[in-house]
Protein backbone atom coordinates (compact mmCIF):
# COMPACT_ATOMS: atom_id res chain seq x y z
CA UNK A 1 96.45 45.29 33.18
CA UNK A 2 93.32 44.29 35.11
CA UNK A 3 93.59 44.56 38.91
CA UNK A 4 93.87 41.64 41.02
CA UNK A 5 91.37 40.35 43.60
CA UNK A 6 91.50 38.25 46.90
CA UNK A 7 87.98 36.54 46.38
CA UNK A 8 85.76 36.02 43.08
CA UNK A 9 83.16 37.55 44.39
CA UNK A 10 84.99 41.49 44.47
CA UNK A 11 84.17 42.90 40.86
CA UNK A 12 85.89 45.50 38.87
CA UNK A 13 83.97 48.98 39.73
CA UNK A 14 87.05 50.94 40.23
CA UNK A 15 85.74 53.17 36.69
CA UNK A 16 82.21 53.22 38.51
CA UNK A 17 83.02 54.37 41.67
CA UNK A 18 85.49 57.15 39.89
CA UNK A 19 81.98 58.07 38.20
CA UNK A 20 79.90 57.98 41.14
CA UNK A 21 82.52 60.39 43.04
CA UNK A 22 82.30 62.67 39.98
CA UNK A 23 78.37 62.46 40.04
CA UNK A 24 76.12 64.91 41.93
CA UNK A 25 73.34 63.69 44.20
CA UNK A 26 70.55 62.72 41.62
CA UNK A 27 68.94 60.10 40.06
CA UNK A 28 72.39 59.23 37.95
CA UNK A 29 74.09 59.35 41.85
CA UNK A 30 71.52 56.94 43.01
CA UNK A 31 71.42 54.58 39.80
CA UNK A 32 75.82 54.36 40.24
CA UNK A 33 75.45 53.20 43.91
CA UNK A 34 73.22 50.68 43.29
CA UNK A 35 74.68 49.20 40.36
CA UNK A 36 77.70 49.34 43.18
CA UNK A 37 76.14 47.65 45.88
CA UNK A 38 74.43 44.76 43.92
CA UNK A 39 78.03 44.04 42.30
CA UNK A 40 79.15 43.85 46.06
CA UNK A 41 76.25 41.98 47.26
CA UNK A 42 77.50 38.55 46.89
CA UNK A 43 81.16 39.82 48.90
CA UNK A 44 78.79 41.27 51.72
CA UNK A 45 76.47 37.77 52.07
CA UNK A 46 79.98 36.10 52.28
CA UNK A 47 80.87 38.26 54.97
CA UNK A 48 77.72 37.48 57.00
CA UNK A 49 77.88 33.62 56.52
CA UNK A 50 81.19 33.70 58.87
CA UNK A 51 78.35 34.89 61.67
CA UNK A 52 76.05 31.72 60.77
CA UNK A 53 76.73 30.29 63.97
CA UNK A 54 75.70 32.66 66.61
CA UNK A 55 72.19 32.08 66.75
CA UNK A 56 70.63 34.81 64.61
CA UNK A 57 68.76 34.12 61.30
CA UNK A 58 70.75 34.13 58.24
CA UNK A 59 68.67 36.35 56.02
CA UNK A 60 68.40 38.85 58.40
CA UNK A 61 72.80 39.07 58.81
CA UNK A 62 72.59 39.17 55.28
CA UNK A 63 70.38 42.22 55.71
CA UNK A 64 72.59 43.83 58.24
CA UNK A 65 75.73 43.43 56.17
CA UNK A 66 74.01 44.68 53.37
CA UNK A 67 73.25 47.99 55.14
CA UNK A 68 77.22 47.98 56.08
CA UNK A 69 77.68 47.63 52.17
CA UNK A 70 75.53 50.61 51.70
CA UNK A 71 77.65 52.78 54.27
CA UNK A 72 80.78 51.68 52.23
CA UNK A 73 79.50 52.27 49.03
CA UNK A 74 78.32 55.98 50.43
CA UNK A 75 81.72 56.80 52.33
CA UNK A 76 84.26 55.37 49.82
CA UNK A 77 86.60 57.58 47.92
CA UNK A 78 88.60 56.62 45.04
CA UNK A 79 92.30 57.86 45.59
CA UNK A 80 92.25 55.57 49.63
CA UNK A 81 92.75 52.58 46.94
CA UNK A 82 90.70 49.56 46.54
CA UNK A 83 87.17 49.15 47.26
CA UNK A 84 87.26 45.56 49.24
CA UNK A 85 89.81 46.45 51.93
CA UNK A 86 87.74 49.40 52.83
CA UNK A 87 84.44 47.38 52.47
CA UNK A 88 85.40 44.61 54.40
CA UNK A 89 85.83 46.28 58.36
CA UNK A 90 83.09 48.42 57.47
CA UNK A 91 80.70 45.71 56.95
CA UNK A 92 82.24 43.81 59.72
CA UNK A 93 81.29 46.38 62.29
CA UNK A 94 78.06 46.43 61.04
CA UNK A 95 77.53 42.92 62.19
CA UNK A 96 79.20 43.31 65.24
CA UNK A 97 78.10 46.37 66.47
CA UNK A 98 74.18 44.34 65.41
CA UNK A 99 75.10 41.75 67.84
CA UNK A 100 75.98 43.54 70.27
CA UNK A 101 73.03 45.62 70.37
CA UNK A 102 70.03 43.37 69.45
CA UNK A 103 71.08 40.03 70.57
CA UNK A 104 71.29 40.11 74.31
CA UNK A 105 67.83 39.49 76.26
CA UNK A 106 68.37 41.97 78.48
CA UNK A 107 69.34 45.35 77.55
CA UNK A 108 72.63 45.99 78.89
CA UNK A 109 74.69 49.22 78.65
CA UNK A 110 77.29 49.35 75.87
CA UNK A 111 80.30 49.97 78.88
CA UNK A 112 79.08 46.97 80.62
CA UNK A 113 78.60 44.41 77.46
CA UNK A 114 82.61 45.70 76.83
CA UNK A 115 83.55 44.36 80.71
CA UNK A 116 81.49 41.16 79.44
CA UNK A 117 83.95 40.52 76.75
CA UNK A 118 87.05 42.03 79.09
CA UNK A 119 86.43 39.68 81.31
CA UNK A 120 85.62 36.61 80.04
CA UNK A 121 89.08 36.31 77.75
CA UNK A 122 90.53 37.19 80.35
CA UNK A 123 88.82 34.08 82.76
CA UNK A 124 89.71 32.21 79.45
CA UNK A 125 93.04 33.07 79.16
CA UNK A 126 93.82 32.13 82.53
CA UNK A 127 91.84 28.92 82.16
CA UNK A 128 94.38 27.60 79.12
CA UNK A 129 97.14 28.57 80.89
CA UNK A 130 99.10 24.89 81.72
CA UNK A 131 98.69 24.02 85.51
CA UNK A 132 95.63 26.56 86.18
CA UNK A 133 92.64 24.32 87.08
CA UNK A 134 90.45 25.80 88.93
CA UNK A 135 88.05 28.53 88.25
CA UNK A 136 90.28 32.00 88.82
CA UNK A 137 89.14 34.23 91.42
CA UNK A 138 88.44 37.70 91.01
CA UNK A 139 91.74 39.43 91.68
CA UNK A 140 93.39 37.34 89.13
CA UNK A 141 90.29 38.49 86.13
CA UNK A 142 91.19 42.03 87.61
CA UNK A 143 94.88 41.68 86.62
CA UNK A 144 94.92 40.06 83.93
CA UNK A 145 92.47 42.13 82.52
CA UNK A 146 93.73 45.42 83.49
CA UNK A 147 90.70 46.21 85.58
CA UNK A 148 89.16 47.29 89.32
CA UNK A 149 87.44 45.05 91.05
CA UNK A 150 84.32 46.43 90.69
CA UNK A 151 84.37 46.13 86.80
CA UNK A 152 85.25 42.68 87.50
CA UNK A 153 81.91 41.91 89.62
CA UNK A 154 79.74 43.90 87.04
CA UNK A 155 81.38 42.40 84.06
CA UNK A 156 80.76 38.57 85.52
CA UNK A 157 77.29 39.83 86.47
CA UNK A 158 76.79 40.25 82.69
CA UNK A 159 77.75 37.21 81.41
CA UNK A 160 74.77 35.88 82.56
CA UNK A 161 72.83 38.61 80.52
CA UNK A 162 73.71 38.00 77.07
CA UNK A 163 70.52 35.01 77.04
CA UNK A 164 67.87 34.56 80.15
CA UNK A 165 65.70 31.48 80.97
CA UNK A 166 62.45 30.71 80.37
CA UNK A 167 60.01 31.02 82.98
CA UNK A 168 59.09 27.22 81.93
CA UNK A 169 62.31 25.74 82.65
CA UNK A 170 62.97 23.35 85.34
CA UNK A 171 64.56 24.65 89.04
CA UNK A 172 66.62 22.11 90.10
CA UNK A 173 67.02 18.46 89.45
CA UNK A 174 64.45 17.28 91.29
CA UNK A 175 61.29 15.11 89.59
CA UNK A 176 59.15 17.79 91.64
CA UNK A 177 58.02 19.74 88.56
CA UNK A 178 59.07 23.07 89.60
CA UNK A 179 59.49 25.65 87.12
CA UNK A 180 61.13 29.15 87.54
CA UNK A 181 57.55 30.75 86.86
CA UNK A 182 56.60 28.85 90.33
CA UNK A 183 59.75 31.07 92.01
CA UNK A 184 58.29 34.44 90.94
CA UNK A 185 56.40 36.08 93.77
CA UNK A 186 53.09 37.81 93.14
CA UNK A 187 51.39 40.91 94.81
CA UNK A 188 49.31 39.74 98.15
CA UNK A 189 46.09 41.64 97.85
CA UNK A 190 46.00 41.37 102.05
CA UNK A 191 48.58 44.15 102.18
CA UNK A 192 46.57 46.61 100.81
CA UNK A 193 43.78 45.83 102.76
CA UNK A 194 46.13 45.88 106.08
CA UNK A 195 47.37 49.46 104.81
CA UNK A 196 43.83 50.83 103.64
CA UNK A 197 42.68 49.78 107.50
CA UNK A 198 45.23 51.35 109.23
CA UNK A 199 44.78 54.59 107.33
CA UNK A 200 40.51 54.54 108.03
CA UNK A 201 41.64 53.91 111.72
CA UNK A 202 42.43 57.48 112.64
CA UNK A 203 39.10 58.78 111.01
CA UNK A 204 36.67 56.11 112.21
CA UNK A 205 37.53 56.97 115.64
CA UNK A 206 36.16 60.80 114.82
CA UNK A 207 32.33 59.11 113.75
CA UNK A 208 30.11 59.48 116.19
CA UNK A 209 28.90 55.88 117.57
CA UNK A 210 26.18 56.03 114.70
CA UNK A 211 27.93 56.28 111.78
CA UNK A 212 30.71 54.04 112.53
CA UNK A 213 27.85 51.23 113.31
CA UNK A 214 26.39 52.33 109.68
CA UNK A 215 29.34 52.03 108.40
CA UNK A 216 29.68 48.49 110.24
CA UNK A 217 26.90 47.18 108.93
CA UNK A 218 27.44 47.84 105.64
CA UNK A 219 30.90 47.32 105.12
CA UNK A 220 31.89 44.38 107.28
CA UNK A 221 28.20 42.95 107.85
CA UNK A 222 27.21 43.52 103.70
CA UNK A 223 23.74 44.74 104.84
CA UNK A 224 22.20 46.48 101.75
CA UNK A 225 21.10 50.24 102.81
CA UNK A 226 17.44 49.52 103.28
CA UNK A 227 17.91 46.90 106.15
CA UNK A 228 20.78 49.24 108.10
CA UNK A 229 17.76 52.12 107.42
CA UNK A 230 15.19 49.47 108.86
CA UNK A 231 17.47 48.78 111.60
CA UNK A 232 18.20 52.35 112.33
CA UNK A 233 15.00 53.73 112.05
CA UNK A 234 15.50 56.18 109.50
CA UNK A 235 15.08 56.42 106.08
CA UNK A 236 17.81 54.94 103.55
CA UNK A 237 18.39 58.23 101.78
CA UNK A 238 19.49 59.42 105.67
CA UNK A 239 21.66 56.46 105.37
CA UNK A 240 22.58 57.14 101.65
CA UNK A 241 23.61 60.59 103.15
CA UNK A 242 25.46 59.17 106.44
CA UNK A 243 27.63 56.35 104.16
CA UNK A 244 28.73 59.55 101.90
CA UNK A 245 29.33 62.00 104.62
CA UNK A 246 31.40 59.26 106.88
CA UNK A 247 33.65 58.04 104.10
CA UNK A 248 34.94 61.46 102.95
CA UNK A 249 35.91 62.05 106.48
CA UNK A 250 38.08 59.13 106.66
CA UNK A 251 39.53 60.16 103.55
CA UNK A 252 40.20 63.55 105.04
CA UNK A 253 41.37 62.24 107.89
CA UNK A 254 43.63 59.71 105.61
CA UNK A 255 44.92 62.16 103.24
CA UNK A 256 45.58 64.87 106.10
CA UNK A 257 47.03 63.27 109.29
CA UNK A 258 47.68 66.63 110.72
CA UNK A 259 43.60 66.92 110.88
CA UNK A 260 44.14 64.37 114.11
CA UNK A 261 46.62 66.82 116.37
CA UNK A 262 44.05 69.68 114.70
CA UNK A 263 41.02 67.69 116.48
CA UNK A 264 42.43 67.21 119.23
């Protein structure tokens, strides 16, 4: 008597799959499981179109249970019974464990995506319950879930992972125009140039009264070296020479600020 199935779409391959466990790897191995997996195809594509409605692209679940139906195909054994119980939480996981790694926009640790989902049933299941209006507080997440305090914080700190916003979306409801792009601070090039000052302090006040006006001139008054050498009275390869010599004692002076208590 032929076997009986829960949906149309699980075929009869108990004789094939007793083949394929009697098979060796090979090229007969390889043909068996996937004759196997395209008869199971069209169970696996069902399994995926229950996920339809979480924001990822149907062909691609389709994909990602199909790659569950290839672990099932690979793992079953005969004498566990039939193929479709088996299949079924095997492909399953596949799609779960796909969402849970690929569709959060930020990358968030597997422990703390598994506080995520602790906590939030258990802020739901608090919500339902008749008479409880407001928004629970953390010590009631904490016990209903079975958790610390801290897990409590980090798992409501993730719920806000699992999608972000973009940096064109309006702050606020004001008719201002702000967007969260216009939030984001930037790096203020006058810093460095505060730092790199205070560091060429300690060395410029080692330059003899020459060489810091050289270096005056051409750093803070943008003379070119021919009109500091004109100025001088010396020739613009001395000052060539001077500009060289004076910077890399700064930079010793920078680099070393032991040099200073040396000096002195």
């Amino acid at each position: 008597m032929a076997a009986r199935h829960s949906h149309d779409d699980a075929p009869d391959t108990q004789q094939t799959f007793e083949r394929l466990a009697r098979t060796s790897s090979g090229p007969e191995h390889d043909l068996l499981s996937t004759e196997l997996v395209e008869a199971w195809l069209p169970m696996a594509h069902r399994i995926a179109g229950r996920f339809r409605n979480k924001g990822e692209n149907q062909e691609d679940l389709r994909q990602v249970a199909a790659v569950g139906l290839v672990k099932a195909v690979d793992r079953y054994e005969p004498e566990r019974g039939p193929f479709e119980p088996y299949a079924v939480p095997t492909i399953t996981g596949e799609l779960r464990r796909h969402f849970r790694d690929h569709s959060w926009d930020l990358h968030v640790p597997r422990r703390v995506q598994d506080l995520r989902n602790k906590v939030r049933c258990a802020r739901r299941d608090l919500m339902d319950r008749p008479g409880h209006r407001v928004e629970p507080d953390i010590e009631e997440i904490a016990a209903g879930a079975g958790l610390t305090l801290d897990d409590v914080r980090t798992g409501m700190e993730a719920l806000e992972s699992y999608s972000a916003l973009s940096l064109d979306a309006e702050v606020g409801a004001s008719d201002d125009g702000f967007s969260l792009s216009d939030t984001l601070g930037e790096n203020e090039p006058g810093y460095d140039l505060a730092i790199d000052r205070e560091a060429a302090k300690n060395g410029l006040r080692h330059l003899a009264e020459r060489e810091r006006t050289i270096l005056y001139l051409r750093f803070f008054e943008d003379m070119t070296q021919s009109h500091i050498a004109e100025r001088m009275g010396i020739s613009q390869m001395h000052v060539s020479r001077l500009i060289s010599r004076s910077c890399a004692q700064i930079r010793d002076y920078a680099d070393d600020p032991a040099a200073d208590r040396q000096a002195a």
